[in-house]
C-alpha atoms as a PDB file:
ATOM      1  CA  UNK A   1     -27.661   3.868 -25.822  1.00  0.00           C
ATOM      2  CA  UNK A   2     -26.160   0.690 -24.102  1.00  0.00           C
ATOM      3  CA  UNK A   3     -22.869   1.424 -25.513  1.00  0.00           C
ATOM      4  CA  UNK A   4     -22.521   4.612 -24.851  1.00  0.00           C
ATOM      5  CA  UNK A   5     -23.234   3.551 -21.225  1.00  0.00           C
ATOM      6  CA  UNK A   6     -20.407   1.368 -21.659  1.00  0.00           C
ATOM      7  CA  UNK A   7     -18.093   3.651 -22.655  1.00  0.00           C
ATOM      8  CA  UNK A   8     -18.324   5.672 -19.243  1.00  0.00           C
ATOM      9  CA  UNK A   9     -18.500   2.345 -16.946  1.00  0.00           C
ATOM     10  CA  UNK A  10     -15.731   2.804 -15.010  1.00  0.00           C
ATOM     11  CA  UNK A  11     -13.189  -0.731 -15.600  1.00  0.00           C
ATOM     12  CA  UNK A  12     -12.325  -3.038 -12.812  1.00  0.00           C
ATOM     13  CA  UNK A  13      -9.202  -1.522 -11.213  1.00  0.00           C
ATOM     14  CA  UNK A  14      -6.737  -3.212  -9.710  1.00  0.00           C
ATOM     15  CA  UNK A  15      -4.822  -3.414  -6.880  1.00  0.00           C
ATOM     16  CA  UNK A  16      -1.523  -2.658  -5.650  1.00  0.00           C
ATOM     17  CA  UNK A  17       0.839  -3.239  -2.821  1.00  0.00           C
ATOM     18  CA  UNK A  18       4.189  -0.993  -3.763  1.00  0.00           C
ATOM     19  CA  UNK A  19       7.369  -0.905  -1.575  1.00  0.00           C
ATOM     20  CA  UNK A  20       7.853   2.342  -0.296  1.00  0.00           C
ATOM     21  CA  UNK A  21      11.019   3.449   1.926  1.00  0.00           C
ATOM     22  CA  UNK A  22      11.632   6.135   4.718  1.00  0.00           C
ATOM     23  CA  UNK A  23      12.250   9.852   4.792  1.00  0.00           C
ATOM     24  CA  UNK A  24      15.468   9.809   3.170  1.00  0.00           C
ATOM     25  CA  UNK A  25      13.917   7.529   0.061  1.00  0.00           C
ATOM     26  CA  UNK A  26      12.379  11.129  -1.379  1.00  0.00           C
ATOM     27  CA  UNK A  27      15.874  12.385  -1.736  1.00  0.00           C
ATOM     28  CA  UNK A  28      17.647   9.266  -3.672  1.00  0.00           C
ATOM     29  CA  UNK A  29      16.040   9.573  -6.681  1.00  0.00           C
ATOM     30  CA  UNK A  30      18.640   7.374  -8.341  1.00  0.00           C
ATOM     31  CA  UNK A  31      17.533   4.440  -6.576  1.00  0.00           C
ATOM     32  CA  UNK A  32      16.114   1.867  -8.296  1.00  0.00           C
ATOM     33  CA  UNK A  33      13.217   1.431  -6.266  1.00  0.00           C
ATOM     34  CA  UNK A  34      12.641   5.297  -6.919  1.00  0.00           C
ATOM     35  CA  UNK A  35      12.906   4.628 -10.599  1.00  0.00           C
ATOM     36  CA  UNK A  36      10.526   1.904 -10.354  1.00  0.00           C
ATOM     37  CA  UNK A  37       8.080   3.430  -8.159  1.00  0.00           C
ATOM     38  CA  UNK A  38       7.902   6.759 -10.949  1.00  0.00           C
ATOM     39  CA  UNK A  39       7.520   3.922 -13.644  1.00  0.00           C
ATOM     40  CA  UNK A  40       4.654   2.213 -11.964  1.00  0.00           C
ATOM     41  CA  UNK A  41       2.631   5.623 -11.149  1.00  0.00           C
ATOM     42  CA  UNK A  42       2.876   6.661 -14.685  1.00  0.00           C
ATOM     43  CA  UNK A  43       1.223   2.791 -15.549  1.00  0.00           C
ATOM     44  CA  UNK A  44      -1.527   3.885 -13.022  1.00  0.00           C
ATOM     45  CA  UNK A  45      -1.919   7.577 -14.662  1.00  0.00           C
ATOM     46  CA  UNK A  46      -1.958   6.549 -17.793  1.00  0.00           C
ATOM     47  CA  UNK A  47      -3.374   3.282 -18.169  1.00  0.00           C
ATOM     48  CA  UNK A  48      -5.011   2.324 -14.606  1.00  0.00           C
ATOM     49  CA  UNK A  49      -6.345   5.971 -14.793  1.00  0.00           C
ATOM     50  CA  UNK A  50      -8.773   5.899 -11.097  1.00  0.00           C
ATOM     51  CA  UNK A  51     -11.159   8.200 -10.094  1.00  0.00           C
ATOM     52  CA  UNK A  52      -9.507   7.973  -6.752  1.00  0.00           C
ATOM     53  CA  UNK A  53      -7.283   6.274  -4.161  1.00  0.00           C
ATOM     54  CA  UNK A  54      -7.858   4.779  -1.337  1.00  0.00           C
ATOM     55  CA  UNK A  55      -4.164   3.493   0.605  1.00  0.00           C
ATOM     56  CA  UNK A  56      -2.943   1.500   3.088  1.00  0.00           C
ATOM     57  CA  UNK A  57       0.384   2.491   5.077  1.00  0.00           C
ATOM     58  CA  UNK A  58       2.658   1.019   7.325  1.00  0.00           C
ATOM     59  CA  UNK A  59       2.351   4.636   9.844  1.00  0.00           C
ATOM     60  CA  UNK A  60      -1.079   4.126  10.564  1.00  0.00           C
ATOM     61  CA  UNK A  61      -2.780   1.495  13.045  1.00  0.00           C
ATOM     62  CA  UNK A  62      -5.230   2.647  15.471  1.00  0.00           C
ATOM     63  CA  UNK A  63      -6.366  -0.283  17.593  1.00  0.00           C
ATOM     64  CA  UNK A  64      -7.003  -3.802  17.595  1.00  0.00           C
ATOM     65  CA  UNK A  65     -10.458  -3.918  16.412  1.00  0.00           C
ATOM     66  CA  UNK A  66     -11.022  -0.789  15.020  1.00  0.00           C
ATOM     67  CA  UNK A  67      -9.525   1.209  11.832  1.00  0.00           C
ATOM     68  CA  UNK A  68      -9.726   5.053  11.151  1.00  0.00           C
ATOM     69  CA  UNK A  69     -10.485   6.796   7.838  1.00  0.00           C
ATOM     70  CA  UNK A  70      -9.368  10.180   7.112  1.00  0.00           C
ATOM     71  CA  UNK A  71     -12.451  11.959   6.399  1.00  0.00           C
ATOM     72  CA  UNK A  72     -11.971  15.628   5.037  1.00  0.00           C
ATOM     73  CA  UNK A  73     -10.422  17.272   1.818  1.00  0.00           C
ATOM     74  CA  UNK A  74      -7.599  19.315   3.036  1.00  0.00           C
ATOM     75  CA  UNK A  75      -5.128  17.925   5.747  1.00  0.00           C
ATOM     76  CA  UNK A  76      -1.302  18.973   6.352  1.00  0.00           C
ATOM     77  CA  UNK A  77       1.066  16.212   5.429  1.00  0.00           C
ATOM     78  CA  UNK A  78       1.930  14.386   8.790  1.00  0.00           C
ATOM     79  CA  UNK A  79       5.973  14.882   9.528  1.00  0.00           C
ATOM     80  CA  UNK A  80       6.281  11.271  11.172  1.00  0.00           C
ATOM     81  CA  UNK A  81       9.951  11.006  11.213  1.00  0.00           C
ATOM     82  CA  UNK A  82      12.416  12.485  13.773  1.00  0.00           C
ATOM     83  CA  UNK A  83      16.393  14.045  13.397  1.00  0.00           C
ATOM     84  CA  UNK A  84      16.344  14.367   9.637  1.00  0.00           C
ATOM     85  CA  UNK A  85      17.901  17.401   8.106  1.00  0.00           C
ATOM     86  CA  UNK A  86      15.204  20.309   8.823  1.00  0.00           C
ATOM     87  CA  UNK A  87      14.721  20.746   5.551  1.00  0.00           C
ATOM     88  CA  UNK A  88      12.698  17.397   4.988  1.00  0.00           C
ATOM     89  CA  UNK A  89       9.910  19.143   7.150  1.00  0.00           C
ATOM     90  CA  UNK A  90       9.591  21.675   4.468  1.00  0.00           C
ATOM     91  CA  UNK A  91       8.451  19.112   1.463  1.00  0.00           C
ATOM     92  CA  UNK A  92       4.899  19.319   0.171  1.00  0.00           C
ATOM     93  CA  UNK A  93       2.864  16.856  -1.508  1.00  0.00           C
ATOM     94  CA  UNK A  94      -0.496  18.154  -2.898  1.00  0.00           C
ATOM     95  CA  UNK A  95      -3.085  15.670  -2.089  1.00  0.00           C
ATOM     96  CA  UNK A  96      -6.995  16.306  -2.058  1.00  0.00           C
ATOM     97  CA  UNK A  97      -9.413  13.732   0.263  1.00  0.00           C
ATOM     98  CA  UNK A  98     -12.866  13.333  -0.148  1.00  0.00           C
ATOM     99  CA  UNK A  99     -15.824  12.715   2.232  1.00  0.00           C
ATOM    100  CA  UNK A 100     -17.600  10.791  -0.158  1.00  0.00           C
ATOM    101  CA  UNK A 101     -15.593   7.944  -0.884  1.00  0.00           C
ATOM    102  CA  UNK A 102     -14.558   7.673   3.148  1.00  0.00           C
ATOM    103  CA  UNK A 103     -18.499   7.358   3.583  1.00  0.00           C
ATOM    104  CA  UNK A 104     -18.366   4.818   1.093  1.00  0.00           C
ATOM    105  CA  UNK A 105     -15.333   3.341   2.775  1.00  0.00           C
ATOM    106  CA  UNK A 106     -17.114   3.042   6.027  1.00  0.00           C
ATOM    107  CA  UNK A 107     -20.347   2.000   4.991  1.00  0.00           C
ATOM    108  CA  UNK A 108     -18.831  -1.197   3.198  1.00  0.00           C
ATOM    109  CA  UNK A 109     -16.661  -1.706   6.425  1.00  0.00           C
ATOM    110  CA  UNK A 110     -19.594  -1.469   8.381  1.00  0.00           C
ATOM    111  CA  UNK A 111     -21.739  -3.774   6.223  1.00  0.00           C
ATOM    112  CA  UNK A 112     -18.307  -6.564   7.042  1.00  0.00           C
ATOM    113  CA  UNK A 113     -18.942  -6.153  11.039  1.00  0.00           C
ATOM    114  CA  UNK A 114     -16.004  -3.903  10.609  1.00  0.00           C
ATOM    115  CA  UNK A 115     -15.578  -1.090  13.059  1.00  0.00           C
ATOM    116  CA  UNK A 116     -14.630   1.808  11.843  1.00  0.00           C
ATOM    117  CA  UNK A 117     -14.550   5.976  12.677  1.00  0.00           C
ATOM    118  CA  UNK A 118     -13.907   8.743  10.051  1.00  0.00           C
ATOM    119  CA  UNK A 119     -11.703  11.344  11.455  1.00  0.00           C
ATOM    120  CA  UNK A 120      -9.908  13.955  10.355  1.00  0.00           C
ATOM    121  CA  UNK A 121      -5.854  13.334   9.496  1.00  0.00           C
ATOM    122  CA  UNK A 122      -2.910  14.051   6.788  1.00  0.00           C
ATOM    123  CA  UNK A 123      -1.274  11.737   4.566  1.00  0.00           C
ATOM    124  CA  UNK A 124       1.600  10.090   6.779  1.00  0.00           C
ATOM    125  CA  UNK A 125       5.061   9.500   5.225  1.00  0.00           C
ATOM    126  CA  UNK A 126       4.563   6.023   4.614  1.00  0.00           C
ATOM    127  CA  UNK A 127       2.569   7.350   1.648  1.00  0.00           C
ATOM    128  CA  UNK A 128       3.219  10.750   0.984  1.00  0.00           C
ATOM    129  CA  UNK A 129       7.074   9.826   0.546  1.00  0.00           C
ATOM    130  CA  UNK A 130       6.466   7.133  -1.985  1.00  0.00           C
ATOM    131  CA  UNK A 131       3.630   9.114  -3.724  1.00  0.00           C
ATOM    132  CA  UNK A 132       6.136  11.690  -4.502  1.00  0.00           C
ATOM    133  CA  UNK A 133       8.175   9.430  -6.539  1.00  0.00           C
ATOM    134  CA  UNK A 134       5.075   7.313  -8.191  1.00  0.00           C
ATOM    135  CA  UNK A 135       2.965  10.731  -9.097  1.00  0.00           C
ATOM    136  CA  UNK A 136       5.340  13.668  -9.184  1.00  0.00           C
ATOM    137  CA  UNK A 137       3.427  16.533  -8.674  1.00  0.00           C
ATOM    138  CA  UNK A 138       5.122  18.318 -11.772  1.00  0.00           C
ATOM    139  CA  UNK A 139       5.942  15.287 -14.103  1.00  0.00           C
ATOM    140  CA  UNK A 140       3.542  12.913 -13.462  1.00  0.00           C
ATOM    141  CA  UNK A 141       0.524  14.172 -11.167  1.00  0.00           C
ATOM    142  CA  UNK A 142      -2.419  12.263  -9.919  1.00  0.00           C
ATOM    143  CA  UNK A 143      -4.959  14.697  -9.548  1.00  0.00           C
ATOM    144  CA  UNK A 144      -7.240  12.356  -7.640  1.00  0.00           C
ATOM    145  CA  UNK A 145      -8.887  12.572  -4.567  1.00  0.00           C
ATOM    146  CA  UNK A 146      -6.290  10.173  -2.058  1.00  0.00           C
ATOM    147  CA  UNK A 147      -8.318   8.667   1.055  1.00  0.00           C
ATOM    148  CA  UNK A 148      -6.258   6.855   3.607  1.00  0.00           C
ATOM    149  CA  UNK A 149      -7.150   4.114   5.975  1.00  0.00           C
ATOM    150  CA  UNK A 150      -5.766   3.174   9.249  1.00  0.00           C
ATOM    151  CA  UNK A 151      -4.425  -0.616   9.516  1.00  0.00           C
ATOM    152  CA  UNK A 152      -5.429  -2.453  12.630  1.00  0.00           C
ATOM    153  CA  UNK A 153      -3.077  -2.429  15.471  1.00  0.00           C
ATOM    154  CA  UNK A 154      -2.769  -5.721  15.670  1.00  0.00           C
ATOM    155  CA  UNK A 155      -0.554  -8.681  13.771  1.00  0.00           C
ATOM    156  CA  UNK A 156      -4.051 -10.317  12.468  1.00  0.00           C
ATOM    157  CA  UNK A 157      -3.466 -10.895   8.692  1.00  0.00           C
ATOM    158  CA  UNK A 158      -7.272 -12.624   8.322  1.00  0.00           C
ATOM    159  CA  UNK A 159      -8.684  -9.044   9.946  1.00  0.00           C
ATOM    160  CA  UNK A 160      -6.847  -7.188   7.074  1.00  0.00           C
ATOM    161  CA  UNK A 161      -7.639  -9.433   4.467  1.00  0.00           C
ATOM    162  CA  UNK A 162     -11.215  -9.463   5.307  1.00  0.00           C
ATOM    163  CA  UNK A 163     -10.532  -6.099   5.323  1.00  0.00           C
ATOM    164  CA  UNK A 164     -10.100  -5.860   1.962  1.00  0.00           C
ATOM    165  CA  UNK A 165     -12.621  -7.936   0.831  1.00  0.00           C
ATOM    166  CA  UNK A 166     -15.242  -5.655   2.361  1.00  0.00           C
ATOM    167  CA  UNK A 167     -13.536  -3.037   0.291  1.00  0.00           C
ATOM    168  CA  UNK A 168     -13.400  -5.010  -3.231  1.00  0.00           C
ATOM    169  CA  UNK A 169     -16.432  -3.286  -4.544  1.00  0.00           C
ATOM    170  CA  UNK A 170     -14.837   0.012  -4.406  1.00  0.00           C
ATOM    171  CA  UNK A 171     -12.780  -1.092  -7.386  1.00  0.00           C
ATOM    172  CA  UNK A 172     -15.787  -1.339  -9.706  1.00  0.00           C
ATOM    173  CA  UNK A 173     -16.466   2.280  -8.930  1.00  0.00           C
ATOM    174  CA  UNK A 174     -13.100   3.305 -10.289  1.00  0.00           C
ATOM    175  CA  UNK A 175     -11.168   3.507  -7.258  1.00  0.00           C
ATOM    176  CA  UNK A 176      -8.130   2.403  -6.992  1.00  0.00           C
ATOM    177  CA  UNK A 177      -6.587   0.085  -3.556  1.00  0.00           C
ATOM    178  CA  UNK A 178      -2.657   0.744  -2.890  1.00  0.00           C
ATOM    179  CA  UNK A 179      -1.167  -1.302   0.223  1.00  0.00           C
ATOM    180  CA  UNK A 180       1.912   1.047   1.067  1.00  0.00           C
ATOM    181  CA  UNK A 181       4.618  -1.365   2.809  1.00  0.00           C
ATOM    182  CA  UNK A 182       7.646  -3.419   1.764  1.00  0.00           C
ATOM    183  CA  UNK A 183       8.117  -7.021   1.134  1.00  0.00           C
ATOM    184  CA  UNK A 184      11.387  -6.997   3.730  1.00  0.00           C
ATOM    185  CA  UNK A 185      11.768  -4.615   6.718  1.00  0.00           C
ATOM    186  CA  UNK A 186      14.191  -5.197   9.233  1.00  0.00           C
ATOM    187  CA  UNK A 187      15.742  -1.888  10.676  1.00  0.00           C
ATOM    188  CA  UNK A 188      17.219  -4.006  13.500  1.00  0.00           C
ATOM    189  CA  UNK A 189      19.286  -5.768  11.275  1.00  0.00           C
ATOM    190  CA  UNK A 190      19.613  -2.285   9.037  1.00  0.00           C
ATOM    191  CA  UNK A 191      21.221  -0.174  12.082  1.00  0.00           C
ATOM    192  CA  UNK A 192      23.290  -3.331  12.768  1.00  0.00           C
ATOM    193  CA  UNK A 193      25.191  -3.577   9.227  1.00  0.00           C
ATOM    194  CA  UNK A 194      25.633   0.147   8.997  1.00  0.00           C
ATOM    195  CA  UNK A 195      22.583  -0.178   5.782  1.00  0.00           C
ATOM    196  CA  UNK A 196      24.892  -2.630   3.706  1.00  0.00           C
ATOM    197  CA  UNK A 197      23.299  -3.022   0.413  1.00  0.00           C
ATOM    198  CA  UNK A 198      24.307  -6.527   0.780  1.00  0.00           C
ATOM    199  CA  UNK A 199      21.105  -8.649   1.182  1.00  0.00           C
ATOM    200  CA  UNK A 200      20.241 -10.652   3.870  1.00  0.00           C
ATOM    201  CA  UNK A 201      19.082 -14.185   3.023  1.00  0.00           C
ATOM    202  CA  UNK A 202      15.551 -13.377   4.152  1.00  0.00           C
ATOM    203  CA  UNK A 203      15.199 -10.251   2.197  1.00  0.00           C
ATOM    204  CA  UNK A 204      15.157 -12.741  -1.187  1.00  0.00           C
ATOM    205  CA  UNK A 205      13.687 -16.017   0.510  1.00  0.00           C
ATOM    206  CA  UNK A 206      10.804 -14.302   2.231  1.00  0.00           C
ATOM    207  CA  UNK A 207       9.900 -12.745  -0.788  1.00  0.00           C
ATOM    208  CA  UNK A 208      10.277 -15.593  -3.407  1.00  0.00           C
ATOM    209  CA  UNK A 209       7.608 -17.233  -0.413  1.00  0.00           C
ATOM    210  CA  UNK A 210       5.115 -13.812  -0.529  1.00  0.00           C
ATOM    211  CA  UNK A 211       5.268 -14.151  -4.775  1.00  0.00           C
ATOM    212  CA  UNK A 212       4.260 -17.852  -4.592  1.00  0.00           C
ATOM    213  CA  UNK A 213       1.396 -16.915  -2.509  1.00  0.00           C
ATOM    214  CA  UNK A 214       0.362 -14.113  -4.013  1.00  0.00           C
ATOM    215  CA  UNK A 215       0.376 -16.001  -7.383  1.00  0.00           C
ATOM    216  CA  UNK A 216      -1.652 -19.460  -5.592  1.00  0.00           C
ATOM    217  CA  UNK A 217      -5.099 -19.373  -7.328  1.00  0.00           C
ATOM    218  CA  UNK A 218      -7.436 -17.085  -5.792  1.00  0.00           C
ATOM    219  CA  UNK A 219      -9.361 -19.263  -3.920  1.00  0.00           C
ATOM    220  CA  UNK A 220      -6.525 -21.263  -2.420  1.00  0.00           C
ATOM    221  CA  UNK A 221      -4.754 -17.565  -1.615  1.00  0.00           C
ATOM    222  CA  UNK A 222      -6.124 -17.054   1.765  1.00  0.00           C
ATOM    223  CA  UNK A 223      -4.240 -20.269   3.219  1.00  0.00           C
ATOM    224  CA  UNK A 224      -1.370 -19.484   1.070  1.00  0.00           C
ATOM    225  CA  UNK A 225      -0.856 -16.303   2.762  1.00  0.00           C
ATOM    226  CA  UNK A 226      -1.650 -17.162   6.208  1.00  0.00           C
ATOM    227  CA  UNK A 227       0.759 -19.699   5.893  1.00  0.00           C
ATOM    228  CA  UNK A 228       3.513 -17.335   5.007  1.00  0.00           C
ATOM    229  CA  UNK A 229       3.402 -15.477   8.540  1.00  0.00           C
ATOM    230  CA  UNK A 230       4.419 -18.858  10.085  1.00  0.00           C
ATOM    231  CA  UNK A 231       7.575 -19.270   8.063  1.00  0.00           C
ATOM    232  CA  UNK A 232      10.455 -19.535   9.749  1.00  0.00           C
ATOM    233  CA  UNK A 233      12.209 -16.234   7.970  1.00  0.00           C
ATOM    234  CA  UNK A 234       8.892 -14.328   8.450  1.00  0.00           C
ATOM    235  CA  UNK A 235       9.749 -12.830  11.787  1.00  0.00           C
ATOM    236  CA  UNK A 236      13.531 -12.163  10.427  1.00  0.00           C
ATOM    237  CA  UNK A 237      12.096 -10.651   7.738  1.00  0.00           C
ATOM    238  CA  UNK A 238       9.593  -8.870   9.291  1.00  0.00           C
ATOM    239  CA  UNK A 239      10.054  -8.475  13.743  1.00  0.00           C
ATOM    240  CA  UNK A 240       6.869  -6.483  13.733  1.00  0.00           C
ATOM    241  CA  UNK A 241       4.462  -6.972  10.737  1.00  0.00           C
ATOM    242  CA  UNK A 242       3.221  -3.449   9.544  1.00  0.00           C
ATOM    243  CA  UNK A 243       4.986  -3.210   6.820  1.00  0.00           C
ATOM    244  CA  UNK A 244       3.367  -6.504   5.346  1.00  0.00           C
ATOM    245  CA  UNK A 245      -0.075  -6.000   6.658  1.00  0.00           C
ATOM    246  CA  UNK A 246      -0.829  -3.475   3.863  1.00  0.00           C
ATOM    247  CA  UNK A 247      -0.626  -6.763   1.166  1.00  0.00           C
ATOM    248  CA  UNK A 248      -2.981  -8.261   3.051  1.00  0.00           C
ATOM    249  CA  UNK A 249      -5.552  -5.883   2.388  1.00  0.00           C
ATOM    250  CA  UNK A 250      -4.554  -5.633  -1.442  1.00  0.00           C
ATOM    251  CA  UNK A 251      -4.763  -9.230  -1.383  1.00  0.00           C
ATOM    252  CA  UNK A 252      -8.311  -9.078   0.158  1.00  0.00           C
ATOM    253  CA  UNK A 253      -9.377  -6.597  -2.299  1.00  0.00           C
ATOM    254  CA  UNK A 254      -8.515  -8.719  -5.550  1.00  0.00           C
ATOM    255  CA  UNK A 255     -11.247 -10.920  -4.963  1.00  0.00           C
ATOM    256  CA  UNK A 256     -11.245 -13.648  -7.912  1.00  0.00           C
ATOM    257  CA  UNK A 257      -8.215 -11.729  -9.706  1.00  0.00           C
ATOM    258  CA  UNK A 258      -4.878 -13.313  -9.850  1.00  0.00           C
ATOM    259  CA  UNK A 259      -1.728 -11.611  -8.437  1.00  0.00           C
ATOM    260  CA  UNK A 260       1.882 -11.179  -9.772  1.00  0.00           C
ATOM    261  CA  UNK A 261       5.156  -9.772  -8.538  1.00  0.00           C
ATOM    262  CA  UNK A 262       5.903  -6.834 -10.947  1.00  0.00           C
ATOM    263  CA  UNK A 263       9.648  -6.464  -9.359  1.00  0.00           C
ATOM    264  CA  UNK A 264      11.748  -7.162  -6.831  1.00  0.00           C
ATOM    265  CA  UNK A 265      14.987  -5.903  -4.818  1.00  0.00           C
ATOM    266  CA  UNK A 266      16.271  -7.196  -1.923  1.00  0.00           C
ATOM    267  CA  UNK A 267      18.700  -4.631  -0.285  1.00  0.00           C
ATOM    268  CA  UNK A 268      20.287  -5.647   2.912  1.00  0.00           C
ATOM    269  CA  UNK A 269      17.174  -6.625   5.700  1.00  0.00           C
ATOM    270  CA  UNK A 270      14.502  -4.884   2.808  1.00  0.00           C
ATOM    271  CA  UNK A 271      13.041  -5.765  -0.065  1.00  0.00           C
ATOM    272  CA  UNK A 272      11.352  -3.023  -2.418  1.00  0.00           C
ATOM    273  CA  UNK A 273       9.052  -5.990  -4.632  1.00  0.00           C
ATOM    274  CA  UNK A 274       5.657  -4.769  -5.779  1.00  0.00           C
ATOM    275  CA  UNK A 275       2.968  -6.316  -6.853  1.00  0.00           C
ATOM    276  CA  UNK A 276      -0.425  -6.017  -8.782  1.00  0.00           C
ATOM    277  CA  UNK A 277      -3.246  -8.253  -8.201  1.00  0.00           C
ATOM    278  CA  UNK A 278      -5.665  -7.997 -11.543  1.00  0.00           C
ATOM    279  CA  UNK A 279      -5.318  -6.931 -15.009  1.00  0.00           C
ATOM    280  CA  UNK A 280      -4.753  -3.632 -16.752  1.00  0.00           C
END
């Protein structure tokens, strides 16, 4: 009886922070971030296989001591982007939430000292976009319920890490933690070289600094990543730090797991790395 209780314990999942680009990303499909990305949702169908998601964008923050969590089943995708070809309103990505896990999801926050409401909101592009190329809807779907969380709106990397740590136990349950961001993300400097692919010395040495920290031993992570905010290429790499917050939570998340860089690409101010904190 024991083992056939084990069969059906769901395995520790891991986490994931994957570098996910803007509205125009869904359409360059020969990119080799959009390769990657399709490669790494197929791992997660196939061999992560989670009950369900819960992510972390870059387009959400609500305030600076409070996170939201979308609480309902069916929401419209959130068009988040302005003067793109109309067509890129029209895209769909079929996505299910679930009112269970964001009770779960709040009740853990809570049980942190966390504040946190459950409201009702759709997927913004900072997830949907990238989701279409990890977990095509026709080649390679989820088919899991996807709950989002709002990031603080604030620059507080120990808020979002503790974050995450509050959230770790979700992982045991078969639910899988995605931070949604990218390693570099500079559109000051991207609007001011006309998006040369050339990189930017940041987009390489800010990242080679995030994979050393993310790689530090668990318990020495913490420092390791705090210190990384106070580099002096962090703010080049990064003016406002949304895009690097989402990390922070996977970090959080991973507990006593180890981390690794999976890839990386710098590309001008950006840099598409991803990484995976845990085991398959």
């Amino acid at each position: 009886m024991a083992a056939n209780n084990a069969l059906v314990t769901p395995h520790r999942m891991p986490t994931y922070f994957l570098g996910i680009g803007g509205p125009n990303f869904m359409e360059n499909t020969e990119h080799p971030a959009y390769l990657k990305l399709a490669e790494t949702g197929v791992e997660i169908t196939t061999k992560v296989k989670p009950k369900a998601v819960v992510v972390f964008s870059a387009h959400w923050q609500d305030s600076p001591s409070r996170v939201l969590i979308n609480a309902v089943e069916d929401t419209d995708l959130i068009y988040d982007f302005y003067g793109f070809p109309p067509h890129y309103y029209e895209y769909k990505y079929p996505n299910k939430g679930s009112p269970e896990i964001a009770e779960k999801i709040a009740q853990r926050l809570a049980g942190a000292g966390i504040q946190a409401e459950k409201v009702k909101r759709g997927l913004d592009h900072g997830v949907w976009v990238g989701f279409l190329a990890a977990f095509d809807p026709k080649k390679n779907p989820l088919n899991v319920p996807i709950v989002q969380v709002s990031l603080f709106n604030n620059e507080s990397d120990d808020l979002h890490y503790r974050m995450g740590e509050a959230l770790e136990g979700l992982r045991d349950e078969g639910i899988l933690i995605i931070g949604a961001g990218m390693a570099a993300h500079n559109l000051r400097d991207y609007r001011a070289t006309m998006g040369s692919s050339k990189p930017m010395p940041y987009a390489s040495s800010f990242d080679d600094a995030l994979k050393e920290a993310v790689v530090t031993k668990p318990e020495d992570r913490p420092a390791a990543m705090s210190a990384l905010l106070k580099r002096s290429d962090a703010r080049q790499a990064h003016p406002t730090l949304e895009h690097i917050l989402p990390i922070y939570v996977a970090a959080g998340a991973a507990g006593s797991d180890v981390g690794e860089r999976l890839w990386t690409l710098p590309e001008g101010p950006l840099n598409w790395a991803q990484y995976r904190f845990g085991k398959l």
